[in-house]
PDB file of N, CA and C in Angstrom:
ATOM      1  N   UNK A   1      85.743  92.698  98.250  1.00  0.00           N
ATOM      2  CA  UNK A   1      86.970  92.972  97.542  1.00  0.00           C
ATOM      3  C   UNK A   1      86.676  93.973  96.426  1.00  0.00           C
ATOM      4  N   UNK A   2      87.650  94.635  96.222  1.00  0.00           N
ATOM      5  CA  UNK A   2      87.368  95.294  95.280  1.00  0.00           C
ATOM      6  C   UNK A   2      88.787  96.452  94.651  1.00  0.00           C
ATOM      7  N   UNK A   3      88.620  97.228  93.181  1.00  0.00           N
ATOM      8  CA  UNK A   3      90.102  97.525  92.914  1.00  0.00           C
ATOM      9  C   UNK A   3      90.205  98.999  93.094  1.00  0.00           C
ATOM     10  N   UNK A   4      91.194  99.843  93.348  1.00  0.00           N
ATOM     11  CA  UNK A   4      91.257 100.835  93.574  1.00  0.00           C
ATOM     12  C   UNK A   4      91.910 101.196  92.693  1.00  0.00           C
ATOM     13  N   UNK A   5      91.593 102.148  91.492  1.00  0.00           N
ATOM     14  CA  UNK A   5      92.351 102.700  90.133  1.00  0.00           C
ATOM     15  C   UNK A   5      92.286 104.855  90.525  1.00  0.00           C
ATOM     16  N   UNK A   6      93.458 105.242  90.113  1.00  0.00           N
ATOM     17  CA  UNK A   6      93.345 107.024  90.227  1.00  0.00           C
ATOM     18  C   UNK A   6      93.380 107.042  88.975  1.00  0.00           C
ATOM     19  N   UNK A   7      92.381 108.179  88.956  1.00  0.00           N
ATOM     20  CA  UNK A   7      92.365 109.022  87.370  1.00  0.00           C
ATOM     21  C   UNK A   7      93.312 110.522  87.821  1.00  0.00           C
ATOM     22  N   UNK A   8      94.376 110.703  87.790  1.00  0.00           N
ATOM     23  CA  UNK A   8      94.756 111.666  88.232  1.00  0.00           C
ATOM     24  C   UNK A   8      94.214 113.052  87.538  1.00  0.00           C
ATOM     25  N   UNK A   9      94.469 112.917  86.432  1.00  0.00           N
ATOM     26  CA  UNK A   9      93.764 114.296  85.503  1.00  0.00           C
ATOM     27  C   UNK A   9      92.679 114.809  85.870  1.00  0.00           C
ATOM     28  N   UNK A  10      91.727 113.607  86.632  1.00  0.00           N
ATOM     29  CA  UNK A  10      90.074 114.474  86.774  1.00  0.00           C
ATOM     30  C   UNK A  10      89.959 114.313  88.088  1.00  0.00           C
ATOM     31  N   UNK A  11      91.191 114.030  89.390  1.00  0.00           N
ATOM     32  CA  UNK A  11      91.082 114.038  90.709  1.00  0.00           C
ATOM     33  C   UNK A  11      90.180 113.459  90.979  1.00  0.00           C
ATOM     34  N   UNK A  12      90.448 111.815  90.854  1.00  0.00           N
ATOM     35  CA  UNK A  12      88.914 110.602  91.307  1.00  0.00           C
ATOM     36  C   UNK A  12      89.803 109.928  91.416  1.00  0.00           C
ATOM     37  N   UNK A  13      89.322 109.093  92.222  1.00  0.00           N
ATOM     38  CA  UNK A  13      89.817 107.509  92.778  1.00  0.00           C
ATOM     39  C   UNK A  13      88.211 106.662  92.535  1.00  0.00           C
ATOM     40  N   UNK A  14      88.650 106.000  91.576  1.00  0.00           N
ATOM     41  CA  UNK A  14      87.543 104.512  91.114  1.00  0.00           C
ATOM     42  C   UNK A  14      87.646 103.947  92.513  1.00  0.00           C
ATOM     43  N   UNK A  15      86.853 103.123  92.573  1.00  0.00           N
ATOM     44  CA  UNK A  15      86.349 102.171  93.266  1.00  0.00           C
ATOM     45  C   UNK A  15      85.455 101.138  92.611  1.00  0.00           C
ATOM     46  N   UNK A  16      85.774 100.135  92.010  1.00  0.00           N
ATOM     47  CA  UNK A  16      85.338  99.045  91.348  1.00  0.00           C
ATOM     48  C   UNK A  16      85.344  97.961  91.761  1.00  0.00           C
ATOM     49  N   UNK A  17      84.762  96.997  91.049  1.00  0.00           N
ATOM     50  CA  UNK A  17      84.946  95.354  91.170  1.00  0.00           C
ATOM     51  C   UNK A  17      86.019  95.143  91.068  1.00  0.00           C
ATOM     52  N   UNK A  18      86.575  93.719  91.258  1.00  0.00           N
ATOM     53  CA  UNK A  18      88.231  93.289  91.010  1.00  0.00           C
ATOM     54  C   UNK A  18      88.369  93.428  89.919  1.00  0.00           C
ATOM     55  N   UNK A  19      89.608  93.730  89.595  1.00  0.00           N
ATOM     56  CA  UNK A  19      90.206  93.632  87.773  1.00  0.00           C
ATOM     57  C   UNK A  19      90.544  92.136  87.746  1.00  0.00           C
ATOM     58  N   UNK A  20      90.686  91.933  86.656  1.00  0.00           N
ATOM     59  CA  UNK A  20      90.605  90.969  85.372  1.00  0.00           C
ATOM     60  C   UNK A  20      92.367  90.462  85.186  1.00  0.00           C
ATOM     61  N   UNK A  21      92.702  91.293  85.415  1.00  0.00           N
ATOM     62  CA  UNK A  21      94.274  91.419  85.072  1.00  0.00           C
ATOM     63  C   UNK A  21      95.010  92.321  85.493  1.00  0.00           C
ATOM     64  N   UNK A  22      96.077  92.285  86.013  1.00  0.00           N
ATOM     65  CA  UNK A  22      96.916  93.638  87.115  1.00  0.00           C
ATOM     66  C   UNK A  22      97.663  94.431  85.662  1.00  0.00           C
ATOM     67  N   UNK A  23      97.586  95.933  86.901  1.00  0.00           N
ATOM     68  CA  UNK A  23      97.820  97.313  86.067  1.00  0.00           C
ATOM     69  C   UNK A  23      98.786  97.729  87.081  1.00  0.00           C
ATOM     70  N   UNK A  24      99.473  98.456  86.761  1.00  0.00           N
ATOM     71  CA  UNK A  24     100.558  98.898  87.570  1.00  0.00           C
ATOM     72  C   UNK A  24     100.423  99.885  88.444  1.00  0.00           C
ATOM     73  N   UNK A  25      99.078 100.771  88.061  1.00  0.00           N
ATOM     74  CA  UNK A  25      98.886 101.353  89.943  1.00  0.00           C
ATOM     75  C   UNK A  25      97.729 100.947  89.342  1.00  0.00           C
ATOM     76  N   UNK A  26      97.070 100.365  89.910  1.00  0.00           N
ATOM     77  CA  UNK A  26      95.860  99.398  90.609  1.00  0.00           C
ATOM     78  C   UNK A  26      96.113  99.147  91.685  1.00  0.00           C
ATOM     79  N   UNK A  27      94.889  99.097  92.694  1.00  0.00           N
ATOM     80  CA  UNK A  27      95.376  98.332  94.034  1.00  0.00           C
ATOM     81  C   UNK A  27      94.144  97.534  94.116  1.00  0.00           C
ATOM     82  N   UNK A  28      93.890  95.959  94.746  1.00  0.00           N
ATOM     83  CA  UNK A  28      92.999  95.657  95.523  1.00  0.00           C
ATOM     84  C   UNK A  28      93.273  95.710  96.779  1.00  0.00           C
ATOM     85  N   UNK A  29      91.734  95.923  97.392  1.00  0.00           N
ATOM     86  CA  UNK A  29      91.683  96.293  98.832  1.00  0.00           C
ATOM     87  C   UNK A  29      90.551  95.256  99.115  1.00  0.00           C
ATOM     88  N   UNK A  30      90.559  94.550 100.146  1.00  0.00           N
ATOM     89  CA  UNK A  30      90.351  94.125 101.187  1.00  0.00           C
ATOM     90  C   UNK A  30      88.588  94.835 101.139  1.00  0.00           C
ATOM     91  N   UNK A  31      87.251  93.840 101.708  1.00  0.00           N
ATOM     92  CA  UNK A  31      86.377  94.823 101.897  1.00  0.00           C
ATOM     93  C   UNK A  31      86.230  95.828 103.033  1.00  0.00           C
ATOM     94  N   UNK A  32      86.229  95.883 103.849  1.00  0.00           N
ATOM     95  CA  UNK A  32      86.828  96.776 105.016  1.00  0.00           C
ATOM     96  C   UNK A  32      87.751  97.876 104.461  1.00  0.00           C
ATOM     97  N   UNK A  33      88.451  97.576 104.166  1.00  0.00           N
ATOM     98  CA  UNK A  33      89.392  98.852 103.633  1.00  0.00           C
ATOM     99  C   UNK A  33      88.850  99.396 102.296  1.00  0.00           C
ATOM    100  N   UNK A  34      88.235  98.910 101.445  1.00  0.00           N
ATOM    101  CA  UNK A  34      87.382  99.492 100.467  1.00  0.00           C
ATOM    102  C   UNK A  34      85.973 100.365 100.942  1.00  0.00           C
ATOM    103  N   UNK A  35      85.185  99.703 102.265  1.00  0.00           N
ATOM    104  CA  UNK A  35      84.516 100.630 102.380  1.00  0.00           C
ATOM    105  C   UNK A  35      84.988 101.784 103.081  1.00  0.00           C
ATOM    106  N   UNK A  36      85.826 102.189 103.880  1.00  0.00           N
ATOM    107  CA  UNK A  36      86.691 102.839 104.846  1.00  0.00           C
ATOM    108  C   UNK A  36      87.670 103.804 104.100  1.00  0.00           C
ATOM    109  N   UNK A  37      87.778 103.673 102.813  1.00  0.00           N
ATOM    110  CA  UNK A  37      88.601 104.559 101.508  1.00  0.00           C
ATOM    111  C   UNK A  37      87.754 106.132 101.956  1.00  0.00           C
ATOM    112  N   UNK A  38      88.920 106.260 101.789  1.00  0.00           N
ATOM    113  CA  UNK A  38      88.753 108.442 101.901  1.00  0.00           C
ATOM    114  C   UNK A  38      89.816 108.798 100.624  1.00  0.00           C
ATOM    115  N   UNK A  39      89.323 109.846 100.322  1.00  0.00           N
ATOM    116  CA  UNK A  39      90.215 110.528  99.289  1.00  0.00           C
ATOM    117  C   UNK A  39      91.034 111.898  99.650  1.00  0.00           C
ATOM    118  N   UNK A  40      91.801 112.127  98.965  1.00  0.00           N
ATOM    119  CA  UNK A  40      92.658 113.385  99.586  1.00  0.00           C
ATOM    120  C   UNK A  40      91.551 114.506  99.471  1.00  0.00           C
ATOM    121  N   UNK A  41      91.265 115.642 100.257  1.00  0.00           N
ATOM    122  CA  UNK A  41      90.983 117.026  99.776  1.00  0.00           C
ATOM    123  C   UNK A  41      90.861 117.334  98.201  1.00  0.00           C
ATOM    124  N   UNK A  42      89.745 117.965  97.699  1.00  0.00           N
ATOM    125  CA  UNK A  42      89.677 118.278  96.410  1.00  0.00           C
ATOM    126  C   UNK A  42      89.752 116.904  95.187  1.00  0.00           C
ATOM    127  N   UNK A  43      89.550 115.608  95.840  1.00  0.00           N
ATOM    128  CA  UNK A  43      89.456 114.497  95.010  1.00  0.00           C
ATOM    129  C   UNK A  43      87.719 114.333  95.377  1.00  0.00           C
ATOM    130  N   UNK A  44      87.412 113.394  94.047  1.00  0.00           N
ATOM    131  CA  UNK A  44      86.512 112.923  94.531  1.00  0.00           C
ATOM    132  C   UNK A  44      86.448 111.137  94.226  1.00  0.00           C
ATOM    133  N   UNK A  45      85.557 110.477  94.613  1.00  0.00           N
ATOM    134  CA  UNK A  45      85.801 108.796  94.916  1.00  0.00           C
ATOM    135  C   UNK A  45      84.195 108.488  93.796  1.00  0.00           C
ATOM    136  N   UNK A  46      84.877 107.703  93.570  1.00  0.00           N
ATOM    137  CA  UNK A  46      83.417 107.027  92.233  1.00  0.00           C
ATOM    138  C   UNK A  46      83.933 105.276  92.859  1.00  0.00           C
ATOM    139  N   UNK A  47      82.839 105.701  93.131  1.00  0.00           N
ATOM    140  CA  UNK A  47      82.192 103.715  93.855  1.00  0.00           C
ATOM    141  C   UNK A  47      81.497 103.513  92.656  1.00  0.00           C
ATOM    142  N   UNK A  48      81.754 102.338  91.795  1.00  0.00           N
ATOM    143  CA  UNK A  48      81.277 101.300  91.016  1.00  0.00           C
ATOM    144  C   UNK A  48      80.482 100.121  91.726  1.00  0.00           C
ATOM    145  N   UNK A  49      79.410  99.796  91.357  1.00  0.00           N
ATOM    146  CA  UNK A  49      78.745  98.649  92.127  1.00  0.00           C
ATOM    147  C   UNK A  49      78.419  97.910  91.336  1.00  0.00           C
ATOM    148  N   UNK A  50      79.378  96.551  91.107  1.00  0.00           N
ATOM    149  CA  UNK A  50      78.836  95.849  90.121  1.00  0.00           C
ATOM    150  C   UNK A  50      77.933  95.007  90.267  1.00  0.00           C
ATOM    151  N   UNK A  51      77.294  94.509  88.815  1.00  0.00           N
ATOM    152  CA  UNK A  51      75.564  94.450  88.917  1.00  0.00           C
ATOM    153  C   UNK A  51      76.359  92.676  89.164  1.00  0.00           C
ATOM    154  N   UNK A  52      75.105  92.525  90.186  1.00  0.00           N
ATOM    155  CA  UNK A  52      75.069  91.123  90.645  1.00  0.00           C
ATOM    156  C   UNK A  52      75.147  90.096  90.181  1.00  0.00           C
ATOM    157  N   UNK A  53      74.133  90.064  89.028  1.00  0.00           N
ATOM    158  CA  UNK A  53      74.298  89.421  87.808  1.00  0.00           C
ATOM    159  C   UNK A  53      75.462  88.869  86.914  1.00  0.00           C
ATOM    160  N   UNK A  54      76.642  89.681  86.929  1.00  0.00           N
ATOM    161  CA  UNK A  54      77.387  89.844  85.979  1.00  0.00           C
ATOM    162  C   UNK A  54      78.354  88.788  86.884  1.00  0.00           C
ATOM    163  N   UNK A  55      78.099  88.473  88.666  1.00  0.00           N
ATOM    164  CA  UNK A  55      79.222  88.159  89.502  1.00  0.00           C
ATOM    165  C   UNK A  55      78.632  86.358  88.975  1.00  0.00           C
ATOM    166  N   UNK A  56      77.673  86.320  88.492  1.00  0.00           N
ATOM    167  CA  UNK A  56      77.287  85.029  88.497  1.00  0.00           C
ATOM    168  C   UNK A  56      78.423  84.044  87.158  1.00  0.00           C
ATOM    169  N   UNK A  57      78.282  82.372  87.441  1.00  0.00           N
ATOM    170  CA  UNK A  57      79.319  82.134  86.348  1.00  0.00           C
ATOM    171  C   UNK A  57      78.351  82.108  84.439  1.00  0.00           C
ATOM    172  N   UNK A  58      78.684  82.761  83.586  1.00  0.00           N
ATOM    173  CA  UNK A  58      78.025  82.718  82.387  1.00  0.00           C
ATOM    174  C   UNK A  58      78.161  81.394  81.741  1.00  0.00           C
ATOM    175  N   UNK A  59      77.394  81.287  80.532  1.00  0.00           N
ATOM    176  CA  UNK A  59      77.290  80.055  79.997  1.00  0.00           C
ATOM    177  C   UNK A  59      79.132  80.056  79.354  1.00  0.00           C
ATOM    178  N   UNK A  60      79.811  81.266  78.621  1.00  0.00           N
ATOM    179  CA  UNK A  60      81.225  80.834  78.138  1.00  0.00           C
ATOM    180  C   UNK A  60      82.041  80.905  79.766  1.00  0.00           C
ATOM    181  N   UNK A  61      81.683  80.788  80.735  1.00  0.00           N
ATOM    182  CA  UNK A  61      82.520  80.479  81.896  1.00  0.00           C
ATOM    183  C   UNK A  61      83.072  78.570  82.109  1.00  0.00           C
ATOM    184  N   UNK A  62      81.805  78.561  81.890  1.00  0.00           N
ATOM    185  CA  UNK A  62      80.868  76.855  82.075  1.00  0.00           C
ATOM    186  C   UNK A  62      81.578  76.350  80.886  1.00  0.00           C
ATOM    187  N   UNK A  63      81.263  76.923  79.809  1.00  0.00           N
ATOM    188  CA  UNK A  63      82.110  76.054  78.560  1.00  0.00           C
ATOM    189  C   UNK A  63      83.726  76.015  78.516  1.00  0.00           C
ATOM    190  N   UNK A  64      84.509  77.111  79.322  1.00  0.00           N
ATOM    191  CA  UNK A  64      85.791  77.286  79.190  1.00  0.00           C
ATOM    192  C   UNK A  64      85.956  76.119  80.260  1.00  0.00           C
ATOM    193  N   UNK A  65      85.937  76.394  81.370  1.00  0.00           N
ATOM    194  CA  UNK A  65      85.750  75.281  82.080  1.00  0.00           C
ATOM    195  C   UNK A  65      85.600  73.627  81.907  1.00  0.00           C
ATOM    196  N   UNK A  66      85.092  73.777  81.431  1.00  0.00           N
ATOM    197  CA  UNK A  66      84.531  72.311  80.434  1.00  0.00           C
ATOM    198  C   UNK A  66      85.328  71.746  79.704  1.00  0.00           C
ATOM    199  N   UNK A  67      85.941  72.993  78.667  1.00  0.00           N
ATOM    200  CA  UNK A  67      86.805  72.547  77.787  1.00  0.00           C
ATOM    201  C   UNK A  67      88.356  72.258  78.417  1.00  0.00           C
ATOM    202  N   UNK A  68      88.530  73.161  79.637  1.00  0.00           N
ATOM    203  CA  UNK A  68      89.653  72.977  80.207  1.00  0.00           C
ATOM    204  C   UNK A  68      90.288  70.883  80.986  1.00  0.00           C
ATOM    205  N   UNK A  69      88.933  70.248  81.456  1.00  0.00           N
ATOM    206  CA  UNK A  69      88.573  69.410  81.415  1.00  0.00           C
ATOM    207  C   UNK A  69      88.718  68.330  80.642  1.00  0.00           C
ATOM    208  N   UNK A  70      88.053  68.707  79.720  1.00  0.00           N
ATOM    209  CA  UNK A  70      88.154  67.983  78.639  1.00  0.00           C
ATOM    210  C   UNK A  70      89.905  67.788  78.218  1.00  0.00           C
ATOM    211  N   UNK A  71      90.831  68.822  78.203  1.00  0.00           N
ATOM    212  CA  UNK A  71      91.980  68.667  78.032  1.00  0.00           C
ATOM    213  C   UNK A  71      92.843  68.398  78.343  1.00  0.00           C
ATOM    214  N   UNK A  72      92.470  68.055  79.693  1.00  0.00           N
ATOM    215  CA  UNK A  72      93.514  67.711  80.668  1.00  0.00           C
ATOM    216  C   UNK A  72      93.312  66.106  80.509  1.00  0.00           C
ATOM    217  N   UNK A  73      92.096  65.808  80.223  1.00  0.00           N
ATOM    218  CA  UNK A  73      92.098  64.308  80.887  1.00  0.00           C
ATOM    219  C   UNK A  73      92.513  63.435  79.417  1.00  0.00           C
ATOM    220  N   UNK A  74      92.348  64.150  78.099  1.00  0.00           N
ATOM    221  CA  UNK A  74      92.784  64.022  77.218  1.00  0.00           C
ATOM    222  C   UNK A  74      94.256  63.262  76.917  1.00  0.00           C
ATOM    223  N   UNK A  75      93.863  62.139  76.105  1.00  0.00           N
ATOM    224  CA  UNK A  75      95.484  61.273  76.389  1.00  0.00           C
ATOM    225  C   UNK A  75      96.064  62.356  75.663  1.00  0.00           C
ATOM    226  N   UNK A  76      97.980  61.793  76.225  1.00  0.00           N
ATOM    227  CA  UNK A  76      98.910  63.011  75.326  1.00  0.00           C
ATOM    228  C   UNK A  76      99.259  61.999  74.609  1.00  0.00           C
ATOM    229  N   UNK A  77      99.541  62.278  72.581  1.00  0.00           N
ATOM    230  CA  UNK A  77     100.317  61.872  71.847  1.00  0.00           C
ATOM    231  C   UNK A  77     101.498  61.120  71.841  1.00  0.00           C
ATOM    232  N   UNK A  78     102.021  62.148  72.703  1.00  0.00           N
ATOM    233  CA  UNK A  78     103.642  61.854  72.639  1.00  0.00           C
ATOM    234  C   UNK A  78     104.071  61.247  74.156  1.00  0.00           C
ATOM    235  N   UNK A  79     102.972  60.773  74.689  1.00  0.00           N
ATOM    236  CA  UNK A  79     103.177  60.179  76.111  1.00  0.00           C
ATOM    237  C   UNK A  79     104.004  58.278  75.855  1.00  0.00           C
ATOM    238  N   UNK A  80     104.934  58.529  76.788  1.00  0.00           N
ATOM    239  CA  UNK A  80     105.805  57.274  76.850  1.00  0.00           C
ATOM    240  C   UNK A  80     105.578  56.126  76.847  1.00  0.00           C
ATOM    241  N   UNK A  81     105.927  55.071  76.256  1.00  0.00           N
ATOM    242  CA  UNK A  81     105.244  53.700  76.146  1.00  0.00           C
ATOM    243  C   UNK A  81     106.071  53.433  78.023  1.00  0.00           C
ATOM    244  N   UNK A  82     105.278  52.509  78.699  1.00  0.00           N
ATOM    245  CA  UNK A  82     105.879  52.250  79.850  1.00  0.00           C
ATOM    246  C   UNK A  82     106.923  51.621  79.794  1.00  0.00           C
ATOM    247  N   UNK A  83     107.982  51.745  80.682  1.00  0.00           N
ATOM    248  CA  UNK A  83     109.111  51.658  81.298  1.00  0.00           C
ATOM    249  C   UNK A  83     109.207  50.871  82.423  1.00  0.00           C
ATOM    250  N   UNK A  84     109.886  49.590  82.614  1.00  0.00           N
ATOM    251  CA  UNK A  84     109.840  48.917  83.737  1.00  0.00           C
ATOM    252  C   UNK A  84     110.775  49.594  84.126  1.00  0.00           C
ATOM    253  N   UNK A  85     110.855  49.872  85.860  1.00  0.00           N
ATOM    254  CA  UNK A  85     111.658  50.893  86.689  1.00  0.00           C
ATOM    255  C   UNK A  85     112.531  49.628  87.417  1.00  0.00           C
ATOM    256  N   UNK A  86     113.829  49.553  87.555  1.00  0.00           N
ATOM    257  CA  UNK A  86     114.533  48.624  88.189  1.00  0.00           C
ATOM    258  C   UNK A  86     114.938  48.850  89.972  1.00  0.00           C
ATOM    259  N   UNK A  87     114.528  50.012  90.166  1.00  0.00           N
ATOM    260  CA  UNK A  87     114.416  50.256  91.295  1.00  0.00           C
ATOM    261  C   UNK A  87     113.051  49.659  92.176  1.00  0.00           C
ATOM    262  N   UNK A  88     111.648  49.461  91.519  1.00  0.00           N
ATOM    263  CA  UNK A  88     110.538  49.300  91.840  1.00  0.00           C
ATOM    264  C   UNK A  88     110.174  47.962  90.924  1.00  0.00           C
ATOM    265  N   UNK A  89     110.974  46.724  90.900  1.00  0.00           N
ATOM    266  CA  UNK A  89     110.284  45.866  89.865  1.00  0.00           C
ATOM    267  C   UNK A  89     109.392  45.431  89.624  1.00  0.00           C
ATOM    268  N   UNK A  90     108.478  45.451  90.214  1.00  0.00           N
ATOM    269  CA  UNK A  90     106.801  45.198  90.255  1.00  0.00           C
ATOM    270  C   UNK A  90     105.875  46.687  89.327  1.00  0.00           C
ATOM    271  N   UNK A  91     106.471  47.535  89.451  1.00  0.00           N
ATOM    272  CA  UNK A  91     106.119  48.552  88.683  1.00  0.00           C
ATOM    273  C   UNK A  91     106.783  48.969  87.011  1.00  0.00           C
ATOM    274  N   UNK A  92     105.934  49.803  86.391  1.00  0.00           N
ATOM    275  CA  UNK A  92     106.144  50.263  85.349  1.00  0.00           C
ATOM    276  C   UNK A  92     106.007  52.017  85.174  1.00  0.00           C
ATOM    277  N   UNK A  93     107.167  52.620  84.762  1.00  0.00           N
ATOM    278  CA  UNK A  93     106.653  53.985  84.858  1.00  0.00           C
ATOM    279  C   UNK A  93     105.947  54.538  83.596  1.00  0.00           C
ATOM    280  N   UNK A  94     104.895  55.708  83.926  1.00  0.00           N
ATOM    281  CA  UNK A  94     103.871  55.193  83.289  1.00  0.00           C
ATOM    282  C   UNK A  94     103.910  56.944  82.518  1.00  0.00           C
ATOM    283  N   UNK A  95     104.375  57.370  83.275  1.00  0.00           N
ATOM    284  CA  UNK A  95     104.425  59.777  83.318  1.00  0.00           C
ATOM    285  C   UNK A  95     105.625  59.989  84.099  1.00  0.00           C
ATOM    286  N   UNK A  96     105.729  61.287  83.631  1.00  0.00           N
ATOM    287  CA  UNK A  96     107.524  61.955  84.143  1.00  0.00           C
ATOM    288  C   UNK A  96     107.080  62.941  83.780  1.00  0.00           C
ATOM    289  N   UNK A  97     107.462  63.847  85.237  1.00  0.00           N
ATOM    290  CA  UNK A  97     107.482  65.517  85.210  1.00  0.00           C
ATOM    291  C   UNK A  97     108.161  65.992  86.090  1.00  0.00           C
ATOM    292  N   UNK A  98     109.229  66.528  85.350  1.00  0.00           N
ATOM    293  CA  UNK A  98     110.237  66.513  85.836  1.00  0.00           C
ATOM    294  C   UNK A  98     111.055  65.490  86.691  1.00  0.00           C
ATOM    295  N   UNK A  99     111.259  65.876  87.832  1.00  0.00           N
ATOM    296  CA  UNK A  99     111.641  64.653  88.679  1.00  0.00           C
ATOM    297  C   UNK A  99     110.525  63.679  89.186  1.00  0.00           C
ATOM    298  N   UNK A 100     109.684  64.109  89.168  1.00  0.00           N
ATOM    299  CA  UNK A 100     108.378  63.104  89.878  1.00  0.00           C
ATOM    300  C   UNK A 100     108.233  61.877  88.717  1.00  0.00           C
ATOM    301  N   UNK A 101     107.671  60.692  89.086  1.00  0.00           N
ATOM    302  CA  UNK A 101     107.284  59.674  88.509  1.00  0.00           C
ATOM    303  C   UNK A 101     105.906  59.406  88.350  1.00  0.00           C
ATOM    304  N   UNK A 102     105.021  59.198  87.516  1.00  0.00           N
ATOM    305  CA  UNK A 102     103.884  57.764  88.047  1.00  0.00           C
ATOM    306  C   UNK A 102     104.180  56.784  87.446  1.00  0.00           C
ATOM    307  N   UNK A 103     104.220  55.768  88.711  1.00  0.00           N
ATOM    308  CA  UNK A 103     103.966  54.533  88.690  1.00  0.00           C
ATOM    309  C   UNK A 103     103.262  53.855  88.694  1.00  0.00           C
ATOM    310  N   UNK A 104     103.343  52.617  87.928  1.00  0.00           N
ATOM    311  CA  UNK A 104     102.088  51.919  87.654  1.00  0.00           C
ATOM    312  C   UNK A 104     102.407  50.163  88.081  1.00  0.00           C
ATOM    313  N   UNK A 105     101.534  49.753  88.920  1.00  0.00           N
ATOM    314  CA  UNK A 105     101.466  48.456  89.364  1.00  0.00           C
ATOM    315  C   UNK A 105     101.771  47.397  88.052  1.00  0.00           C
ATOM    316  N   UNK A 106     102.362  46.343  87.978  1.00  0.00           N
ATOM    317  CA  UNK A 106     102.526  45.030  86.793  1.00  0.00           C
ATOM    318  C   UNK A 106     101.725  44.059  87.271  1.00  0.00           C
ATOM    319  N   UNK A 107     100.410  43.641  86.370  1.00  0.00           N
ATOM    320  CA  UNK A 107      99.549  42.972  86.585  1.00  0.00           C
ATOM    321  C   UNK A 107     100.065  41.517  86.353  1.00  0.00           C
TER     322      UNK A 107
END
């Protein structure tokens, strides 16, 4: 995979790693169609090869990650004291999003 950016002013077409975030003429291509890229007449093509290294996950990858984790499983504050559901009387609802429920068994 990889992104296809034009510098029109200096007649090049990049050829890079994926972007990070979409640009409005950016393209990704497919690897096959990235190696198979031709340029018009009088352009020229700059292949970027990014260093291998860099594809690996870093230590702030691992920590964002981590922390993402950490936040999710994190009780919420403002989460609802349970609710016996009269439709399900053996249960208690326990989360609400949007229309969905969890339910929780009555011990």
């Amino acid at each position: 995979m990889a992104t296809l950016t034009y510098v029109y002013s200096d007649c090049t077409a990049v050829l890079g790693p994926l972007a990070t975030y979409a640009e409005p003429h950016c393209y990704d291509l497919c690897q096959k169609h990235s190696e198979r890229l031709t340029a018009p007449v009088g352009w020229e093509i700059l292949r970027l090869e990014p260093d291998p290294d860099s594809l690996k996950p870093s230590s702030d990858d691992i920590e964002a990650l981590a922390d993402a984790v950490r936040e999710a499983a994190r009780p919420r504050e403002d989460a609802p004291t349970p609710v016996e559901v009269s439709d399900h009387p053996s249960s208690v609802e326990v989360s609400r999003k949007g229309h969905l429920r969890v339910l929780r068994a009555i011990d």
